[in-house]
Each structure stands twice: as structure tokens, then as C-alpha cells.
Protein backbone atom coordinates (compact mmCIF):
# COMPACT_ATOMS: atom_id res chain seq x y z
CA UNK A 1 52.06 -3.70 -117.74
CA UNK A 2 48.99 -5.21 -118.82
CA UNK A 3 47.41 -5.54 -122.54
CA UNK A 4 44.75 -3.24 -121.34
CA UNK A 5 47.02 -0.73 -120.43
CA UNK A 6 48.78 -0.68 -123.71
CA UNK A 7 46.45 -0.59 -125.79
CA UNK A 8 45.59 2.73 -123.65
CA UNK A 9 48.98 4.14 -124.07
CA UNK A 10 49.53 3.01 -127.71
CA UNK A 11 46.19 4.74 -128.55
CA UNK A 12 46.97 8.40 -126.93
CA UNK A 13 50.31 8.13 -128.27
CA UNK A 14 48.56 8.00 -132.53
CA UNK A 15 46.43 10.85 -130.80
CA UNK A 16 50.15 12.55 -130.12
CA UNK A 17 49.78 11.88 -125.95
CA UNK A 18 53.27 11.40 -124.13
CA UNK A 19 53.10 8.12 -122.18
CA UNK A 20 55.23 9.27 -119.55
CA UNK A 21 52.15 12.04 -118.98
CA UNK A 22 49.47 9.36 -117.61
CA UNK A 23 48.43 9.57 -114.42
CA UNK A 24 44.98 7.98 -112.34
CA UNK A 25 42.09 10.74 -112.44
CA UNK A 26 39.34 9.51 -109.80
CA UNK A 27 37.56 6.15 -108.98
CA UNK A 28 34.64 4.89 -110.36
CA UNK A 29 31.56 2.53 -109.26
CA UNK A 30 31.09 1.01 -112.28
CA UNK A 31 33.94 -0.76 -114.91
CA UNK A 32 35.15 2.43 -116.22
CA UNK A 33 38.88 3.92 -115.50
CA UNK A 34 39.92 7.51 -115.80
CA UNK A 35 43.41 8.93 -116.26
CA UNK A 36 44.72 12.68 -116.55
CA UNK A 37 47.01 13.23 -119.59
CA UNK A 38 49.04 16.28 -120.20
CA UNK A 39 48.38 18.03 -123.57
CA UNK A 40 51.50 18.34 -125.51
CA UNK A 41 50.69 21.84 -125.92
CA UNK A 42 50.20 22.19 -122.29
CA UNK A 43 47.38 21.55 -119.88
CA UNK A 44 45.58 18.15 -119.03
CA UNK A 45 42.82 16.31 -120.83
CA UNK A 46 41.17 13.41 -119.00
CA UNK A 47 40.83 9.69 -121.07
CA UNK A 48 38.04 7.63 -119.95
CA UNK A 49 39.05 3.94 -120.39
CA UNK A 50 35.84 1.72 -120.45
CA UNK A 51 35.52 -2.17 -121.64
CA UNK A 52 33.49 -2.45 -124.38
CA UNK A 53 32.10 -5.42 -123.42
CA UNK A 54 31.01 -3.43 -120.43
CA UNK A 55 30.73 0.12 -120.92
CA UNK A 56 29.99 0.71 -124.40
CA UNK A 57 30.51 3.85 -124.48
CA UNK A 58 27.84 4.80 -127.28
CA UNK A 59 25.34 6.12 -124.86
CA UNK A 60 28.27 8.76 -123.05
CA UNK A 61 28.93 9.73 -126.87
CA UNK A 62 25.64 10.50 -127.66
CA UNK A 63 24.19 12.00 -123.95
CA UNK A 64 27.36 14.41 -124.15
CA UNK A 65 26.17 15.43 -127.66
CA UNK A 66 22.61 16.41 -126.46
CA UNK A 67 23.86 17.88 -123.36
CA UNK A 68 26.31 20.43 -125.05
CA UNK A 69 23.44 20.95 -127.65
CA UNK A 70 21.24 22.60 -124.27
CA UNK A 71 23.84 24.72 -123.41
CA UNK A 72 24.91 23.03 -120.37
CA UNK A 73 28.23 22.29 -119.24
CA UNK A 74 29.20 18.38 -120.33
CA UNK A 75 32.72 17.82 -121.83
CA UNK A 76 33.95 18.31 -125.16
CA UNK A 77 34.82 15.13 -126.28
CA UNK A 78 37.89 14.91 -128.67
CA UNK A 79 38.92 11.99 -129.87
CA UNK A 80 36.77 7.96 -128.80
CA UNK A 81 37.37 4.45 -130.28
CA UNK A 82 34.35 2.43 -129.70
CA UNK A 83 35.60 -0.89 -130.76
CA UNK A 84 38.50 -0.10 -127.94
CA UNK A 85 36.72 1.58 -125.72
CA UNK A 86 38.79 4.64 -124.76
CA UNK A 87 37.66 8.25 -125.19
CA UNK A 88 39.76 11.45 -124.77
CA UNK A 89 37.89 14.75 -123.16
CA UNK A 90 38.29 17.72 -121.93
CA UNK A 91 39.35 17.72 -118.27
CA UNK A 92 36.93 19.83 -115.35
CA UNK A 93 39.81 19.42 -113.00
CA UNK A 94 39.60 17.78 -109.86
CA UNK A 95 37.18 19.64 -107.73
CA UNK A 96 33.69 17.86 -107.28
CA UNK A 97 31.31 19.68 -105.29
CA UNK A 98 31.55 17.21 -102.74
CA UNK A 99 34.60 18.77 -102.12
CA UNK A 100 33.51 22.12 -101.42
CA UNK A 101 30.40 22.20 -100.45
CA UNK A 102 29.39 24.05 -97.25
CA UNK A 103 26.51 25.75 -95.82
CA UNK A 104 27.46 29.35 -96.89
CA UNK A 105 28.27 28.14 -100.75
CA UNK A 106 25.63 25.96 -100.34
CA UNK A 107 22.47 28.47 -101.80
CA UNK A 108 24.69 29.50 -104.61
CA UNK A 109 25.87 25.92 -106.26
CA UNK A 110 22.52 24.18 -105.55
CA UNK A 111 21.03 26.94 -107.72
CA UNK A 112 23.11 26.05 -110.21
CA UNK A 113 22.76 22.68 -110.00
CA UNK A 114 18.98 23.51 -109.84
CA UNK A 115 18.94 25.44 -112.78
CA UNK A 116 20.49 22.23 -114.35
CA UNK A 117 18.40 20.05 -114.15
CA UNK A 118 15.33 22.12 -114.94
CA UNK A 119 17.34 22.53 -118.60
CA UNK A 120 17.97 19.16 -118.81
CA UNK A 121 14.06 18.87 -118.38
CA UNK A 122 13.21 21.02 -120.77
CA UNK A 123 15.89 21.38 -123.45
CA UNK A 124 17.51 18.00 -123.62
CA UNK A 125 16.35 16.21 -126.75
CA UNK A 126 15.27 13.28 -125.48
CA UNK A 127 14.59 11.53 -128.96
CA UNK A 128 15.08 8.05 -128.61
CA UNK A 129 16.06 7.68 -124.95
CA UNK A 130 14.82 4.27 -123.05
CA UNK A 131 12.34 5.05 -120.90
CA UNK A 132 12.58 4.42 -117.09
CA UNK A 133 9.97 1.50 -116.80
CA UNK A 134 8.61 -0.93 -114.24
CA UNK A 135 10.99 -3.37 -114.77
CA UNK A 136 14.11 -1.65 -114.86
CA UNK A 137 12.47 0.22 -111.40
CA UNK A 138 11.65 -2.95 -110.29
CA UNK A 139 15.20 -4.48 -110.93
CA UNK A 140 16.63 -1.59 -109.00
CA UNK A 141 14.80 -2.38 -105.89
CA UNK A 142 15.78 -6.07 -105.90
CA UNK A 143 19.23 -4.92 -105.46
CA UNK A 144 18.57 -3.43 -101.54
CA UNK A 145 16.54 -7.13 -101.02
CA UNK A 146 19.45 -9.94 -102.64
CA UNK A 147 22.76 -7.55 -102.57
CA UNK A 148 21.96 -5.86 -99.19
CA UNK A 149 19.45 -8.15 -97.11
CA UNK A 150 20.69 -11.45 -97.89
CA UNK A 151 24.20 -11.66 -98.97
CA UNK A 152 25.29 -8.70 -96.93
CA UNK A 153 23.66 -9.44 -94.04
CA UNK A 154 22.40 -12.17 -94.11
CA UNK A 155 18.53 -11.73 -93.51
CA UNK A 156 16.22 -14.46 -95.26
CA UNK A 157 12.35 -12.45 -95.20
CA UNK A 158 9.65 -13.90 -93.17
CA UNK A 159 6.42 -14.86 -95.35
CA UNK A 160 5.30 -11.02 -93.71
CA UNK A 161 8.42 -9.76 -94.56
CA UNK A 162 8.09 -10.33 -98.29
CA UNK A 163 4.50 -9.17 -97.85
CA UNK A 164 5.86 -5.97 -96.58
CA UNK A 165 8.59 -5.78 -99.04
CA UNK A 166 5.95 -6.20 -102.09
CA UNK A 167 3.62 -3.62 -100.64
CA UNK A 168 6.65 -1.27 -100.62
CA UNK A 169 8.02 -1.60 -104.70
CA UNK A 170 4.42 -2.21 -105.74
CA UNK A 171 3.52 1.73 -103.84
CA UNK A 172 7.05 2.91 -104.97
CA UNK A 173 6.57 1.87 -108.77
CA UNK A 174 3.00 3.02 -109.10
CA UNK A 175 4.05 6.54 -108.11
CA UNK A 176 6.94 6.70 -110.08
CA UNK A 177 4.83 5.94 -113.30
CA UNK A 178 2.60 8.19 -112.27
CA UNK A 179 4.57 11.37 -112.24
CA UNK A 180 5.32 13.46 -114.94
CA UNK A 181 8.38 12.58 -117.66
CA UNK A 182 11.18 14.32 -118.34
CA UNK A 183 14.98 14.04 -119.68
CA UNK A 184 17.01 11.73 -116.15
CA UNK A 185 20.21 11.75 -115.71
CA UNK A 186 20.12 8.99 -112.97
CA UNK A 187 23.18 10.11 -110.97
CA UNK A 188 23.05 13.81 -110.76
CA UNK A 189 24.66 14.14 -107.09
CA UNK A 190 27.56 15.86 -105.49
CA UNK A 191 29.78 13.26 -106.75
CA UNK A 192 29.51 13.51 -110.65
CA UNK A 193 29.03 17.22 -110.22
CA UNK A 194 32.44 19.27 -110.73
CA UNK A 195 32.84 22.90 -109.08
CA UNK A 196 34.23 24.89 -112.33
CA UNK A 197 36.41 27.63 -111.00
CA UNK A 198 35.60 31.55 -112.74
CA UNK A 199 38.66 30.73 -114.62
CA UNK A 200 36.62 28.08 -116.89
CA UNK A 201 35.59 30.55 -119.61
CA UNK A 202 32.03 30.75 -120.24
CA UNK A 203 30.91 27.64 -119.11
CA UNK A 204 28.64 27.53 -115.72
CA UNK A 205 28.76 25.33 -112.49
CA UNK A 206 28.09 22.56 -112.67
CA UNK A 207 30.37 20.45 -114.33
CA UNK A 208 28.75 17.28 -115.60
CA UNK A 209 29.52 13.69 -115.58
CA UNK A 210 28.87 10.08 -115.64
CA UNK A 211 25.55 10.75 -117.71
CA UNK A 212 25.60 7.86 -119.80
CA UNK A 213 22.29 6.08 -118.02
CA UNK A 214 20.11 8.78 -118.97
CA UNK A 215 16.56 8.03 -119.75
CA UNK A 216 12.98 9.58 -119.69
CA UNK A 217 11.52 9.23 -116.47
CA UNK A 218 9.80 10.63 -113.40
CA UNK A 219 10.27 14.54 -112.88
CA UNK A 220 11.57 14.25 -109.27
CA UNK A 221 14.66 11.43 -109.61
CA UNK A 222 16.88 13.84 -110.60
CA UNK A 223 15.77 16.51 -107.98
CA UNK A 224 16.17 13.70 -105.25
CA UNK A 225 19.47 12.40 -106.03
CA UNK A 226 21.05 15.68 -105.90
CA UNK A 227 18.91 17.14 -102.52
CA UNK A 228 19.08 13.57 -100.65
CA UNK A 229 22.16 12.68 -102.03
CA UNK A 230 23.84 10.08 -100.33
CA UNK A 231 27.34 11.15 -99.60
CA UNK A 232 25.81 14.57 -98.34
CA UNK A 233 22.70 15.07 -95.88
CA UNK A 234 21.36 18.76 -95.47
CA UNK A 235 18.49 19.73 -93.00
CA UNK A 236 15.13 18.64 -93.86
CA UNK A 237 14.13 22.15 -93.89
CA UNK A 238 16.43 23.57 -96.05
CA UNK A 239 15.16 20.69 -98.73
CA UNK A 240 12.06 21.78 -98.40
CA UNK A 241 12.63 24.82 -99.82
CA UNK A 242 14.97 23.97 -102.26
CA UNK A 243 12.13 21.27 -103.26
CA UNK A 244 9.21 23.99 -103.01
CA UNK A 245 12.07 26.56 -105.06
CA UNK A 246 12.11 23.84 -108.24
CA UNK A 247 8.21 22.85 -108.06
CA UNK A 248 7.73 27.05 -108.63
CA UNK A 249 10.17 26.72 -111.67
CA UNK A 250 9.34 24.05 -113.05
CA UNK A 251 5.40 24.31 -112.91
CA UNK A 252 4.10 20.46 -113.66
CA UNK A 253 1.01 20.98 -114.29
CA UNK A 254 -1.68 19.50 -112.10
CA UNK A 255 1.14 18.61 -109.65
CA UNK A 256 0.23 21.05 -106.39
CA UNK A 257 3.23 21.46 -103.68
CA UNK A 258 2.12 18.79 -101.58
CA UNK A 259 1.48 15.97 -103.91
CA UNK A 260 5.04 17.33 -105.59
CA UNK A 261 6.77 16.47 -101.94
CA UNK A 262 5.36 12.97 -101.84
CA UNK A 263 6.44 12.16 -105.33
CA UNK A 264 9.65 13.68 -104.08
CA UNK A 265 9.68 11.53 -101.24
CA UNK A 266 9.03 8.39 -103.08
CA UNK A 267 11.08 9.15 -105.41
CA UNK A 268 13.99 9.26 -103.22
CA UNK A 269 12.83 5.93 -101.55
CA UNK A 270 13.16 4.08 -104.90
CA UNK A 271 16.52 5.62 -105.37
CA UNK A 272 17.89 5.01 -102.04
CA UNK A 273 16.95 1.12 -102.06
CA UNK A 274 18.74 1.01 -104.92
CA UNK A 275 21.99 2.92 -103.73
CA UNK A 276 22.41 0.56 -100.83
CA UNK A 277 21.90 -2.60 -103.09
CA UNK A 278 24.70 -1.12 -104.69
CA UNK A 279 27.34 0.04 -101.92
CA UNK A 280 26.77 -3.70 -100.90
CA UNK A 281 27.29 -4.89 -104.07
CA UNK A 282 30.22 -3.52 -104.65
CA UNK A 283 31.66 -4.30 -101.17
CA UNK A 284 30.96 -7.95 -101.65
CA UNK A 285 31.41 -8.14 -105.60
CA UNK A 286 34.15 -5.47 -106.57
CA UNK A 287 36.23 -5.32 -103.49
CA UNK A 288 35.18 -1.71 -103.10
CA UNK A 289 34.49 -0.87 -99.46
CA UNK A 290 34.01 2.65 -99.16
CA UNK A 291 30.76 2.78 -99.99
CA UNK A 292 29.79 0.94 -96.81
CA UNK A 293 29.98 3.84 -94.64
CA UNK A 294 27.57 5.51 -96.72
CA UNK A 295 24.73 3.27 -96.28
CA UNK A 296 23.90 4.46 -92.64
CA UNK A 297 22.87 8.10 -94.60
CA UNK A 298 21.06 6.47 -96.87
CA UNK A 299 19.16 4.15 -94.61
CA UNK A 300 18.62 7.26 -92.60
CA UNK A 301 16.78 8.61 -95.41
CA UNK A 302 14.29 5.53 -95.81
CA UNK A 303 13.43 5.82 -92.18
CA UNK A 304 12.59 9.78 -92.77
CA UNK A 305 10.05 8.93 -96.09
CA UNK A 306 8.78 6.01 -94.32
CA UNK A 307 7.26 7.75 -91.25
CA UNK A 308 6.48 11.23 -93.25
CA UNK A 309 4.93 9.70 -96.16
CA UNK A 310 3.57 6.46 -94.11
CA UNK A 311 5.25 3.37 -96.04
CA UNK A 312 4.16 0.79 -93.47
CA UNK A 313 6.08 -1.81 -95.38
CA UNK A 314 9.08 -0.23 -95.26
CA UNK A 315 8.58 1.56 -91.79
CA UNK A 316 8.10 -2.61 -90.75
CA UNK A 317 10.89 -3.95 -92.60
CA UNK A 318 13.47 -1.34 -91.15
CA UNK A 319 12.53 -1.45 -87.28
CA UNK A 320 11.64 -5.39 -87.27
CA UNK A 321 14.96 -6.20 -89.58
CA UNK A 322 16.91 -3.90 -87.43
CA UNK A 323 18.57 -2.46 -89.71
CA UNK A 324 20.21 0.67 -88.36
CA UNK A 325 21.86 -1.43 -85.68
CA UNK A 326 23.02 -4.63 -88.08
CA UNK A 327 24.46 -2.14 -90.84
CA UNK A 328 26.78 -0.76 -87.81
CA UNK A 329 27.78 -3.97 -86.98
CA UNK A 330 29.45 -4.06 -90.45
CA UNK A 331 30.82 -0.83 -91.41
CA UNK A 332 31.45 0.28 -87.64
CA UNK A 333 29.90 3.28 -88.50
CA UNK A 334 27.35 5.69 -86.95
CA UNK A 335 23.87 5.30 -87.96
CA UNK A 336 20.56 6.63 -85.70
């Protein structure tokens, strides 16, 4: 066993956890670890085990705290050592709506998760939050170019290549600062979302996690990474209107519908470089390769914004790179 571990165990058991009631919880893309513990009294809390030198987990503290505060469904914390790192909550159970998602729920828990994120917009206190700024946009984007391009697959950019690639962040960050700001989670997708069954009380669908990167920033990110999420992919159609449904709630004013879908569509571009920056990354850098196979969705999702919303840059870098075909090559998996 190592040290890490018992600290873990020596901590739950002052908190009056059994040892013998630890199990694994779910995976994670970043540092953290999550275990399910049984209650003494009964039931199952979940402890969240992140390196403080790494996941500080000051920012989950305080998000949680702000989230609860709107009304909407985050975990009750109960117990957290910062100088350790570990931090006992209340458990959502298992059930992420990845897991049950379908085209006849479908209406019903992307209202919900609709109805989210508009609170989030609107009564999050967002006091103090960094904002989402050209550099740390910027810094995302460089993640599809060195983790992706280059060390995944090897590509060095032409001289028009990298002319191409500029002209694509430099349109991508100009619209993102240009959109109206508002409380971000930053990974509000099927993944961190948790179906909560009738049985959980008062609370509503969704369950929500892995907030801790929450910042002020443009009023479609969060709208994009749950409708184009990348472990997901519903008929552009069907977005539409789930896009046109939010832009009627929400009202950003002097934002019409159709300059809403382009900022909707860039939006999701930024995001989406990012995401496959960081499947490869943590192929090549963490060992963990099931993200590969979904970088094909997510590339398919560039190749969509790029011819709707006429990104020549990126519509070049895609077709002359190849991408679709050399991104096969190395997960072996299906991409159009």
C-alpha cells in the first residue's frame, strides 16, 4: 500500500470511515482519484482524493459553495483537508447521463441540463472568479497544434500552415471576447453530469461535477460543451433547436438568433481544439488511451463549423493535413 493511500485511509478512519468500506468510484482526466465509502450509518459517500500540489482543491470548495447557494444540485461537501488534499461528499451514485441518454429521454434531461446552465448564468455569484482571457484561450488552442499535430502525429506546419493556423485562434479568440459574460463551468457535458433518480429528495437532474475550473466567460461555452459534447453527437437539427430554445431564455441582448449560432459555432471550435489537444495528451503523457477514440467526433465537429461558419484556416488545415484519415490510422477508429 502506498503513503498516498494511507494517508487516505487514516484520514476517513478520524472522520469514523471503515477501511475495509473503500472502493474505486470513476476515472478521471485530470490528477484527481475518487473512491465510494460506506457510511457507518449506512449508505455511501464518495472521497475525492486530489494532490495538493496538483489539485488544490480550494477552487471545488468554494464553486460547490456558490453552486448550492443558486439552488442547483452540486454536492454537499462534509468533511476536506486542504493541506492533504482529500475531501468527503455526498455521493450522486453512479449513473452519468452518458449512461442513459437516448433519443426519447433525450428532450426531458437536456431541459434540465438547459435550465442549468441558464441558473448558473444568472444566479451564480461570480465574485472573484478569473476571467476566461486571451491567453488562457489562446493556451487552450496550442494544445490541438503541439499535443495533437506534432507529438501525436507527427505533422511539422508548412510556413501556410501556421498562416492558416493563426488566422484560425486569432478569428476564434476575437469572437469569444466578444460575446457576452457569464458564470462557465468549462466541462458541463454528459460526462460530469449525473442522472439523479426521483428517489434523490428534492434535488433536480442534473447532478453536478468536476466544476472546479469555473470562470467568467463567453455565454455560449457552456451551451456548446453540453450540445456538441464530445462523447455524444446528436443531429444537427435537433441542436438547432435546443440552441434557438436557450437564445429565447436567455435573451442576450443585442445578440439576434443568427449571430447567437455563430458564436455558438465558434465557440464550440475553440473548445473542440482544445479537447483533442487533450485526449492526445493524455494518451501520450498519462497512459490514458480511451480518449483516442473520441477524437474522430470531435474532429467531426471542426469540419461541420468550418464549412457552416467558413473558417478557411481551419477548413485548410483539416483537408490538406488529412486529418480524418491520419487520426484513424491511430485509434483504428471510424471517422468521416
Amino acid at each position: 500500500m502506498n503513503e498516498r493511500r494511507q494517508q487516505l485511509i487514516h484520514w476517513l478512519g478520524s472522520l469514523g470511515y471503515p477501511a475495509d468500506g473503500l472502493a474505486p468510484a470513476s476515472e478521471d482526466a485530470s490528477f484527481r482519484r475518487y473512491y465510494r465509502v460506506l457510511r457507518p450509518g449506512g449508505g455511501s459517500c464518495i472521497v475525492m482524493d486530489a494532490p495538493p500540489d496538483k489539485e488544490p482543491l480550494t477552487a471545488f470548495v468554494d464553486i460547490d459553495r456558490r453552486l448550492r447557494a443558486a439552488g442547483l444540485s452540486a454536492p454537499e461537501i462534509l468533511a476536506h483537508d486542504d493541506r492533504l488534499g482529500f475531501l468527503l461528499m455526498e455521493d450522486f451514485g453512479g449513473t452519468h447521463y452518458l449512461d442513459v441518454l437516448d433519443a426519447d429521454n433525450a428532450p426531458e434531461l437536456y431541459g434540465d441540463a438547459l435550465e442549468a446552465i441558464l441558473r448558473m448564468q444568472s444566479d451564480v455569484d461570480t465574485d472573484g472568479l478569473p476571467p476566461y482571457d486571451e491567453s488562457l484561450l489562446r493556451t487552450e488552442m496550442a494544445l490541438f497544434r503541439d499535443w495533437f499535430l506534432e507529438r501525436l502525429l507527427g505533422i511539422e506546419l508548412t510556413p501556410n500552415q501556421v498562416g492558416a493556423w493563426k488566422l484560425t485562434v486569432d478569428e476564434l479568440v476575437r469572437n469569444a471576447l466578444q460575446q457576452p459574460r457569464a458564470f462557465v463551468h468549462r466541462d458541463c457535458h454528459s460526462r460530469n453530469l449525473m442522472y439523479l433518480k426521483p428517489m434523490a429528495g428534492e434535488r433536480r437532474n442534473p447532478g453536478i461535477l468536476d466544476f472546479q475550473d469555473a470562470v467568467i466567460g463567453p455565454i455560449t461555452y457552456d451551451l456548446v460543451s453540453l450540445l456538441r459534447d464530445c462523447y455524444i453527437a446528436w443531429p444537427e437539427a435537433q441542436v438547432d433547436d435546443w440552441v434557438r430554445d436557450f437564445h429565447a431564455a436567455a435573451r442576450p441582448a443585442g445578440i439576434d438568433m443568427e449571430r447567437f449560432l455563430r458564436d455558438f459555432d465558434l465557440m464550440g471550435a475553440q473548445r473542440h481544439l482544445k479537447a483533442i489537444g487533450i485526449f492526445a495528451r493524455l494518451h501520450l503523457r498519462d497512459g490514458k488511451d480511451g480518449y483516442l477514440k473520441d477524437i474522430p467526433r470531435t474532429l467531426d465537429y471542426l469540419k461541420i463549423v468550418a464549412t457552416r461558419q467558413g473558417l478557411a484556416g481551419l477548413f485548410t488545415l483539416i483537408n490538406e493535413l488529412s486529418l480524418g484519415f491520419r487520426i484513424r490510422q491511430v485509434t483504428g477508429a471510424a471517422a468521416s
